[in-house]
C-alpha atoms as a PDB file:
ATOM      1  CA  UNK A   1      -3.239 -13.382   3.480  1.00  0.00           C
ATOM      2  CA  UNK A   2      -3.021 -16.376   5.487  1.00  0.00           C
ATOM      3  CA  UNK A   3      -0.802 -18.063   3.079  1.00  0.00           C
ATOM      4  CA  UNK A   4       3.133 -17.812   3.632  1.00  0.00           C
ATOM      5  CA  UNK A   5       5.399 -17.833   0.408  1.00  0.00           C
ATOM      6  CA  UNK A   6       8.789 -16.956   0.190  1.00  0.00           C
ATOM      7  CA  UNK A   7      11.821 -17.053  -2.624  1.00  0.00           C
ATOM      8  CA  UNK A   8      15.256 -16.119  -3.062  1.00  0.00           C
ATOM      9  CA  UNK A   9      16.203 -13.379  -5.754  1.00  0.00           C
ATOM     10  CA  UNK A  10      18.871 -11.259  -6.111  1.00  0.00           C
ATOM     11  CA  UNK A  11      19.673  -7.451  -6.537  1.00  0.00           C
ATOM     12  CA  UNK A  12      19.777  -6.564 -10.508  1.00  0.00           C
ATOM     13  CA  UNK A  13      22.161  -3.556 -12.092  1.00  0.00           C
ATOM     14  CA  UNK A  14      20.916  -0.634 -10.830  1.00  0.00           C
ATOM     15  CA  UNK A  15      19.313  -2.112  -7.451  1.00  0.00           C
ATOM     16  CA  UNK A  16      16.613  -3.802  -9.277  1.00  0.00           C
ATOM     17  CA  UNK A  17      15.105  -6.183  -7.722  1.00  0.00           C
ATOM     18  CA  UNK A  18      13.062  -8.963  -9.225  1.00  0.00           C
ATOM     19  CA  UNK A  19       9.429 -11.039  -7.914  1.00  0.00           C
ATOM     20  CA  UNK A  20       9.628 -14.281  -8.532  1.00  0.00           C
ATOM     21  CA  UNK A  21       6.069 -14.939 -10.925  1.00  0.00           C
ATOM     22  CA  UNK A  22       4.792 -17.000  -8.091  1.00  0.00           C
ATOM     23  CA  UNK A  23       4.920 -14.182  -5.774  1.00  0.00           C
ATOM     24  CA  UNK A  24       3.634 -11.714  -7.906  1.00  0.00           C
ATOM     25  CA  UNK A  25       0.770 -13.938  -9.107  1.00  0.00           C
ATOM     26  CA  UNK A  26      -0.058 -14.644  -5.499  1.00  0.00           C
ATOM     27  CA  UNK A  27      -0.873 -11.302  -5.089  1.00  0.00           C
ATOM     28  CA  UNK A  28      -2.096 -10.172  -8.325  1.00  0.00           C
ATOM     29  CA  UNK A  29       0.731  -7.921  -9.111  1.00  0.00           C
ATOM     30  CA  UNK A  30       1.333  -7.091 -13.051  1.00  0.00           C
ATOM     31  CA  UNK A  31       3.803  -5.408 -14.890  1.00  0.00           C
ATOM     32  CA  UNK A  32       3.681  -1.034 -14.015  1.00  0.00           C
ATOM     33  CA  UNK A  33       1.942  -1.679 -10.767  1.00  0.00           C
ATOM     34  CA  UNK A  34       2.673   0.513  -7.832  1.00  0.00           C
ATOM     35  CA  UNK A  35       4.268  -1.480  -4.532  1.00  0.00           C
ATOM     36  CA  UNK A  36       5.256   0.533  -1.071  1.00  0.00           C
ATOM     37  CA  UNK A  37       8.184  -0.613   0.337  1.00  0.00           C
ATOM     38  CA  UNK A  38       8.355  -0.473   3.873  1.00  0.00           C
ATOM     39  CA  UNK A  39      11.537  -0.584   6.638  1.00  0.00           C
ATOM     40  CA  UNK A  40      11.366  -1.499   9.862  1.00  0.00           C
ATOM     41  CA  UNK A  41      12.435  -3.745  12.690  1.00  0.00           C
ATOM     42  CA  UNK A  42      11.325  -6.990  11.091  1.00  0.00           C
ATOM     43  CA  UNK A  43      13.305  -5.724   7.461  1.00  0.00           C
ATOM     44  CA  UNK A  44      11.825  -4.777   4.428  1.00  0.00           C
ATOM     45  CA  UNK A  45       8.331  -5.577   3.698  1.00  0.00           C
ATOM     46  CA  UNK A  46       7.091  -5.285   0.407  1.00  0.00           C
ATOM     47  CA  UNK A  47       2.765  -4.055   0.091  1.00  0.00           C
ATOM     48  CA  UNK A  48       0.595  -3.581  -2.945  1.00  0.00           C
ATOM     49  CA  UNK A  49      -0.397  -0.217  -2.368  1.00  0.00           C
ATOM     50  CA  UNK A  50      -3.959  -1.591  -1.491  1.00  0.00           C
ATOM     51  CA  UNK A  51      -2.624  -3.381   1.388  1.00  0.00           C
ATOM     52  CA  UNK A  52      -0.552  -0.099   2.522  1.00  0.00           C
ATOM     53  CA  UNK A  53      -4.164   1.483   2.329  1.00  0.00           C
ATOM     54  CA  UNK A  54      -5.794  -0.993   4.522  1.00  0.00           C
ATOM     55  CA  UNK A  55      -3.285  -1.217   6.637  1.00  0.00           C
ATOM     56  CA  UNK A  56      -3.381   2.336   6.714  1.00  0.00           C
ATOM     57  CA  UNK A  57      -6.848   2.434   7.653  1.00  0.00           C
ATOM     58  CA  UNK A  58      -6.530  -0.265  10.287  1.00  0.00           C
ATOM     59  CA  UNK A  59      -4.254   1.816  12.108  1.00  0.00           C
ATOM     60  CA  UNK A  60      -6.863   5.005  11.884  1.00  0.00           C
ATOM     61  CA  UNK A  61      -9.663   3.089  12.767  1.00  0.00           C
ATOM     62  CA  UNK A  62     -11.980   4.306   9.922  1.00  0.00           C
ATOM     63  CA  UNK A  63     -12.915   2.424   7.071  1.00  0.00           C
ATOM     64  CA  UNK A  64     -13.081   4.501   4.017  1.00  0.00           C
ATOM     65  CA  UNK A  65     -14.159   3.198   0.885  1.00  0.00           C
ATOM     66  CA  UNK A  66     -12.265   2.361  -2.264  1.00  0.00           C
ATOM     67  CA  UNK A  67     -12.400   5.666  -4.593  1.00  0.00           C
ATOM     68  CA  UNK A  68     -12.469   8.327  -1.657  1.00  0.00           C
ATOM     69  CA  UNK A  69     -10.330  11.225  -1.718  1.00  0.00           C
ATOM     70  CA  UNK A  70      -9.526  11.676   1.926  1.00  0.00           C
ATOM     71  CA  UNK A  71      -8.096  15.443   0.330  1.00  0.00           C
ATOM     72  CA  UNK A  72     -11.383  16.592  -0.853  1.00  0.00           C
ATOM     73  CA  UNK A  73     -12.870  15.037   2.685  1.00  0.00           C
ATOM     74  CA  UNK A  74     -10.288  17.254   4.044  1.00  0.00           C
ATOM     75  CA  UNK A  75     -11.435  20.366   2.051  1.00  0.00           C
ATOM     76  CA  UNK A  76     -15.026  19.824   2.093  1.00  0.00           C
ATOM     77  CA  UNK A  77     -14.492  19.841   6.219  1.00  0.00           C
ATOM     78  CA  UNK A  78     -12.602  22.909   6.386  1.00  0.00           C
ATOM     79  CA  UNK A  79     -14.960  24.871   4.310  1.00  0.00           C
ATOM     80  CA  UNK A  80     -18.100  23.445   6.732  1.00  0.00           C
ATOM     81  CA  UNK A  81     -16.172  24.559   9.658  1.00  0.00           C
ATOM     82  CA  UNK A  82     -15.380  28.207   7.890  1.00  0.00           C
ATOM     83  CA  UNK A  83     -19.119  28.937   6.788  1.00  0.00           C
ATOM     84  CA  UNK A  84     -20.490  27.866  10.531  1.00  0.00           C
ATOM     85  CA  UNK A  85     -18.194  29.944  12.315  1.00  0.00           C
END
């Protein structure tokens, strides 16, 4: 995303915290979606889990398409390896 937004908000009851609309329209973000929260030295980062995955991905160097179970990838493997050895 090339575009840089930002707002202030503060921490709810309970440690809620709430995204401005403008922020969660910029990124398509509706009511019961899932968001990773990240740490690290920069602060807290907040990804739509489909950033997290391509970010993810980026750092594995390997593209794998939307819909994959990288488990059953996993599994199908190991039982290739097994039968061949």
């Amino acid at each position: 995303m090339s575009t840089r937004l930002s707002a202030t908000t503060r921490l709810g009851t309970g440690g809620r915290l709430v995204i401005p609309s403008r922020l969660r329209h910029a990124v398509g973000l509706a009511p019961g979606d899932e968001v990773v929260i990240v740490l690290d030295d920069q602060g807290l980062r907040l990804l739509t889990v489909e950033q997290a995955v391509a970010r993810a991905q980026a750092m594995g160097g390997r593209y794998v398409p939307p819909g994959t179970l990288l488990s059953q990838e996993l599994i199908d493997d190991r039982r290739s390896e097994a039968a061949s050895a």
